[in-house]
C-alpha atoms as a PDB file:
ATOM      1  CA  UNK A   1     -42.393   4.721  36.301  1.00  0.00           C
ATOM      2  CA  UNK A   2     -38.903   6.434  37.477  1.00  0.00           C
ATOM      3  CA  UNK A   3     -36.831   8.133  34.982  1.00  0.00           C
ATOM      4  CA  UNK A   4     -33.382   7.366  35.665  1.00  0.00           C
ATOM      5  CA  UNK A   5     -29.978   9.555  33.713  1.00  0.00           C
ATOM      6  CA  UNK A   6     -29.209   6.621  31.866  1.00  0.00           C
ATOM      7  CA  UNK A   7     -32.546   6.796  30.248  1.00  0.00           C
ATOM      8  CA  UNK A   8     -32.404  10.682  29.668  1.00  0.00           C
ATOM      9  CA  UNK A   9     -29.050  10.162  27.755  1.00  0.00           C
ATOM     10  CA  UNK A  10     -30.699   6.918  25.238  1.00  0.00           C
ATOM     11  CA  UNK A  11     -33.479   9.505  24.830  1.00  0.00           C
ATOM     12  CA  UNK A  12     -31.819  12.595  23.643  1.00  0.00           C
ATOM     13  CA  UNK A  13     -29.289   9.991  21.433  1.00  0.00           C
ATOM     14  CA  UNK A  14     -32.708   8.269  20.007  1.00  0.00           C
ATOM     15  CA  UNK A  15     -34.394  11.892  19.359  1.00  0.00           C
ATOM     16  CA  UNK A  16     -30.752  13.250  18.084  1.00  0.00           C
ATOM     17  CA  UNK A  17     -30.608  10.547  15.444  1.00  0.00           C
ATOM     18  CA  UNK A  18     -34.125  10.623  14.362  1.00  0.00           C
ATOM     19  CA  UNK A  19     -33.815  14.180  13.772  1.00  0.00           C
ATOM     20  CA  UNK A  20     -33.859  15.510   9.963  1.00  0.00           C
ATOM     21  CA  UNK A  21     -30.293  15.936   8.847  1.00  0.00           C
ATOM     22  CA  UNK A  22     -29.428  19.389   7.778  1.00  0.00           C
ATOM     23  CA  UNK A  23     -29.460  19.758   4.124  1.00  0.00           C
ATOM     24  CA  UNK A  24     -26.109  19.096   2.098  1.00  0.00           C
ATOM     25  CA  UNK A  25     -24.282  22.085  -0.295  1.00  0.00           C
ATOM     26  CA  UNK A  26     -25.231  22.100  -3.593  1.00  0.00           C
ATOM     27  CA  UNK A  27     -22.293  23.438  -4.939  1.00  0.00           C
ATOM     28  CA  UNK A  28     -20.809  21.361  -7.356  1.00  0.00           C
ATOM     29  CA  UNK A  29     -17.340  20.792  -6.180  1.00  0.00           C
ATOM     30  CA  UNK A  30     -16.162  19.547  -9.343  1.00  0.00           C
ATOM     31  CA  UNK A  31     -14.579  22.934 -10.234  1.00  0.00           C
ATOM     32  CA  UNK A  32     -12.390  22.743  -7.179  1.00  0.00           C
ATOM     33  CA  UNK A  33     -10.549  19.945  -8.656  1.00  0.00           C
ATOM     34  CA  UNK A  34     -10.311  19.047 -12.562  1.00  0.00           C
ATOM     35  CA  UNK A  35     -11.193  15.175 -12.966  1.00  0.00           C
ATOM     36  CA  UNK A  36      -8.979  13.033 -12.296  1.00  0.00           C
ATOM     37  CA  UNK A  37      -8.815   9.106 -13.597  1.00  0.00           C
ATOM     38  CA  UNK A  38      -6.869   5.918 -13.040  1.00  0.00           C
ATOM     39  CA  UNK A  39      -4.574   4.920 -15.332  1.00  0.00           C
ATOM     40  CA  UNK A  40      -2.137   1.976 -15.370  1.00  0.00           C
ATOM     41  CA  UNK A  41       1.478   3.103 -14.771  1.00  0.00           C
ATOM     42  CA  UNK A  42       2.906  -0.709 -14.575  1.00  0.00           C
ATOM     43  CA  UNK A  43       4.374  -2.580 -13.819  1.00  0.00           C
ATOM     44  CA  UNK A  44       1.910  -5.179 -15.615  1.00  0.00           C
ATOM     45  CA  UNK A  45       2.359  -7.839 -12.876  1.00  0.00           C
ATOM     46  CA  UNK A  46      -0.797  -9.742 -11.407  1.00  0.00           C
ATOM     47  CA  UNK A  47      -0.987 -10.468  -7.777  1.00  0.00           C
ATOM     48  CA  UNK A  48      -0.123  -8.091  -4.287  1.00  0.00           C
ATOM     49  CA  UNK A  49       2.532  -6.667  -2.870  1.00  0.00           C
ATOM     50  CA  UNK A  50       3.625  -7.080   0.691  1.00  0.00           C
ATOM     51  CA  UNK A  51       6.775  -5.358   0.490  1.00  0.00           C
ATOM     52  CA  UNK A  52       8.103  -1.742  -0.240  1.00  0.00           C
ATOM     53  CA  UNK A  53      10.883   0.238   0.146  1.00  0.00           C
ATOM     54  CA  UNK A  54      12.013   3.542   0.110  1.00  0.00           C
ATOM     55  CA  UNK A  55      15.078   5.712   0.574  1.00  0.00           C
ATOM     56  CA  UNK A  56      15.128   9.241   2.756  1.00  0.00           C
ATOM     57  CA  UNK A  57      18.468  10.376   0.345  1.00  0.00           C
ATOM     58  CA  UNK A  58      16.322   9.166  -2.919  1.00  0.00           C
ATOM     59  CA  UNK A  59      13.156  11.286  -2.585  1.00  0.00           C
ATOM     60  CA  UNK A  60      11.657   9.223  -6.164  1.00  0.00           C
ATOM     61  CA  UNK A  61      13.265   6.014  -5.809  1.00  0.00           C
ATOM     62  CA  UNK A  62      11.584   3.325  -4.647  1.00  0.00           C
ATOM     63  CA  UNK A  63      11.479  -0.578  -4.686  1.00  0.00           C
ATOM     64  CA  UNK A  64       8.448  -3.201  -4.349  1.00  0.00           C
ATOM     65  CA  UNK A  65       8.200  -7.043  -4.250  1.00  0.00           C
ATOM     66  CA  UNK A  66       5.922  -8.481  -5.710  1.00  0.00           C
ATOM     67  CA  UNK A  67       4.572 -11.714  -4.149  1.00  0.00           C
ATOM     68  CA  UNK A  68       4.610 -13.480  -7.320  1.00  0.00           C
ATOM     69  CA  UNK A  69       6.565 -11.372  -9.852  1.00  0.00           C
ATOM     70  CA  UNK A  70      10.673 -10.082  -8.271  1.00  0.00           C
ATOM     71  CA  UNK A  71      11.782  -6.610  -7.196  1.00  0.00           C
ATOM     72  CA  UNK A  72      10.860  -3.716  -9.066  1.00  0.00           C
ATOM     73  CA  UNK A  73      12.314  -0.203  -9.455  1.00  0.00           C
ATOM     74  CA  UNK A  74      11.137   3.544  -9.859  1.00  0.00           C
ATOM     75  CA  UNK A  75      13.700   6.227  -9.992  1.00  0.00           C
ATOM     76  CA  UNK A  76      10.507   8.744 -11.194  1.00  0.00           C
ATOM     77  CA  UNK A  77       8.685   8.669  -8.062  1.00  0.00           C
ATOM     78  CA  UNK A  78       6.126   6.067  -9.504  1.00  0.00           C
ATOM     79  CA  UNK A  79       5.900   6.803 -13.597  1.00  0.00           C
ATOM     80  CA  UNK A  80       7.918   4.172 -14.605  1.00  0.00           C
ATOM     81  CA  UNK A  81       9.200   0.590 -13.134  1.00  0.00           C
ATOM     82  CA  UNK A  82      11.920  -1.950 -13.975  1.00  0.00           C
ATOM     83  CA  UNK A  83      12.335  -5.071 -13.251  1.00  0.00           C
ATOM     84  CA  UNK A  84      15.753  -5.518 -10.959  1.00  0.00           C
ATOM     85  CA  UNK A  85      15.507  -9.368 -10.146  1.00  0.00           C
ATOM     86  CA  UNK A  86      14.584 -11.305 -13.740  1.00  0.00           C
ATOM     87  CA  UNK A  87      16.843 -13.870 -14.287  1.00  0.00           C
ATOM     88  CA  UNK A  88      19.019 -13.150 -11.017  1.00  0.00           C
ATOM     89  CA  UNK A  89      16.666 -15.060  -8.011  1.00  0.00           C
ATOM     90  CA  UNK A  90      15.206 -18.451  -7.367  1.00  0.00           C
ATOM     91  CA  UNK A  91      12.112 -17.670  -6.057  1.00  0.00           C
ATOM     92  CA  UNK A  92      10.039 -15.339  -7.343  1.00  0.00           C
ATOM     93  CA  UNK A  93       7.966 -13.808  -4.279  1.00  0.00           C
ATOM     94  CA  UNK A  94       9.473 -11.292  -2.518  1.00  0.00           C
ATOM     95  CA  UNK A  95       8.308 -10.986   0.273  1.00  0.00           C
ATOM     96  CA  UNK A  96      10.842  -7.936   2.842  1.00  0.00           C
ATOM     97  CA  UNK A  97      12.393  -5.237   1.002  1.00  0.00           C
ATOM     98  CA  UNK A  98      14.786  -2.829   2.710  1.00  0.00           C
ATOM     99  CA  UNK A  99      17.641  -0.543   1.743  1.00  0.00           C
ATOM    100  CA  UNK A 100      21.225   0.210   3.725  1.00  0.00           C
ATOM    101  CA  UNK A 101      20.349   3.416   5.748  1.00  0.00           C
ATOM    102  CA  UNK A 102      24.059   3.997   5.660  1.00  0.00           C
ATOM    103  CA  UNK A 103      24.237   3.432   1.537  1.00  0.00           C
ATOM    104  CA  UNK A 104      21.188   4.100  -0.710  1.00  0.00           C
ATOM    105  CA  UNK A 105      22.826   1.224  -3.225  1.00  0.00           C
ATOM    106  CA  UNK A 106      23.005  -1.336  -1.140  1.00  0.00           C
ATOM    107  CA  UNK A 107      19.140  -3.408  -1.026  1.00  0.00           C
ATOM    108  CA  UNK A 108      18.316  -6.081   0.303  1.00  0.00           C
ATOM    109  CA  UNK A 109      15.189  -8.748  -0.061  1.00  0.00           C
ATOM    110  CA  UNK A 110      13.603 -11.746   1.570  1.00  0.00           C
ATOM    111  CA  UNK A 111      11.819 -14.359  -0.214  1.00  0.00           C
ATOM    112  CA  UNK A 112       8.984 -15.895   0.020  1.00  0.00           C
ATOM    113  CA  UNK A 113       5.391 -15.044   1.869  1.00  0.00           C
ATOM    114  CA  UNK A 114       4.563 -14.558   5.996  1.00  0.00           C
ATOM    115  CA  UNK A 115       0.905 -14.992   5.384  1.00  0.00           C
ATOM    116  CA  UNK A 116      -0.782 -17.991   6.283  1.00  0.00           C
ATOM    117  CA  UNK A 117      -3.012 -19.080   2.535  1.00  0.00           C
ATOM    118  CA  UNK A 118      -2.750 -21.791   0.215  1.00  0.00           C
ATOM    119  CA  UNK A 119      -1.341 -20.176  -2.400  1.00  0.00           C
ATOM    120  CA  UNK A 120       1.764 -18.999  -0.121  1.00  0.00           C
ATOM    121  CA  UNK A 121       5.009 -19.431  -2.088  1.00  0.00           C
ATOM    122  CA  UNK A 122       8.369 -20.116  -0.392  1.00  0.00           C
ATOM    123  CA  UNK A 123      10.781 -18.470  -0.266  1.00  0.00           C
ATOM    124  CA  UNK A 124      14.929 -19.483  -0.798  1.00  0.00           C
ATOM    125  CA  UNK A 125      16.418 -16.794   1.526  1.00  0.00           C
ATOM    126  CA  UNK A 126      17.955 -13.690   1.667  1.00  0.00           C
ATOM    127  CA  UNK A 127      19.755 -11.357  -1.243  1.00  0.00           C
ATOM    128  CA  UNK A 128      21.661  -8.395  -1.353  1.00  0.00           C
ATOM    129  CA  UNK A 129      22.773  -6.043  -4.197  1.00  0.00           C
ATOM    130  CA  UNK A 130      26.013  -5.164  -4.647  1.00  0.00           C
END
């Protein structure tokens, strides 16, 4: 039987990976960093979100569509959200966000969904904020 370098290299890889593993730290790293939990900061909308926004001028201020729920708002880097779009749009997924490079004010959103599901809703165009 001829040994051949291809056969060398499965060997060593077969002989690596049976190997013992080399123990693991005890240390409990749970003093490095205090505990941390999740906590709902809203909004309290079900469903995804396929679109976000952010300004380089507005370091906290963001925006998010929600695919079945308008545009949102943070100007606290995430703590707190408004809704910008109840009662103003006729569809509610949003489904593009993006704000003016040139002015931080000025936002604009698509409606409706890209992705191919049966529960897609459509959309009814474009909007901009004034």
């Amino acid at each position: 039987m001829r040994i051949t370098g291809p056969s060398l290299v499965l060997a060593a890889f077969f002989a690596v990976l049976g190997s013992p593993a080399s123990p693991q730290s005890t240390e409990d790293l749970s003093a490095l960093m205090p505990p941390l939990g999740w906590r709902s900061i809203g909004p309290d909308r079900g469903g995804r979100s396929i679109a976000v926004a952010g300004h380089s001028e507005r370091p906290f201020e963001y925006y998010f569509g929600a695919t079945g729920g308008g545009l949102f708002k943070t100007t606290d880097g995430g703590s707190s959200w408004l809704p910008v779009t109840d009662g103003q749009i006729g569809s509610a997924s949003v489904g593009a966000v993006t704000i003016a490079e040139s002015d931080p004010d000025i936002v604009y959103i698509g409606m409706g969904e890209v992705q191919l599901r049966a529960n897609v809703l459509q959309g009814d165009g474009v909007y901009r904020s004034d």
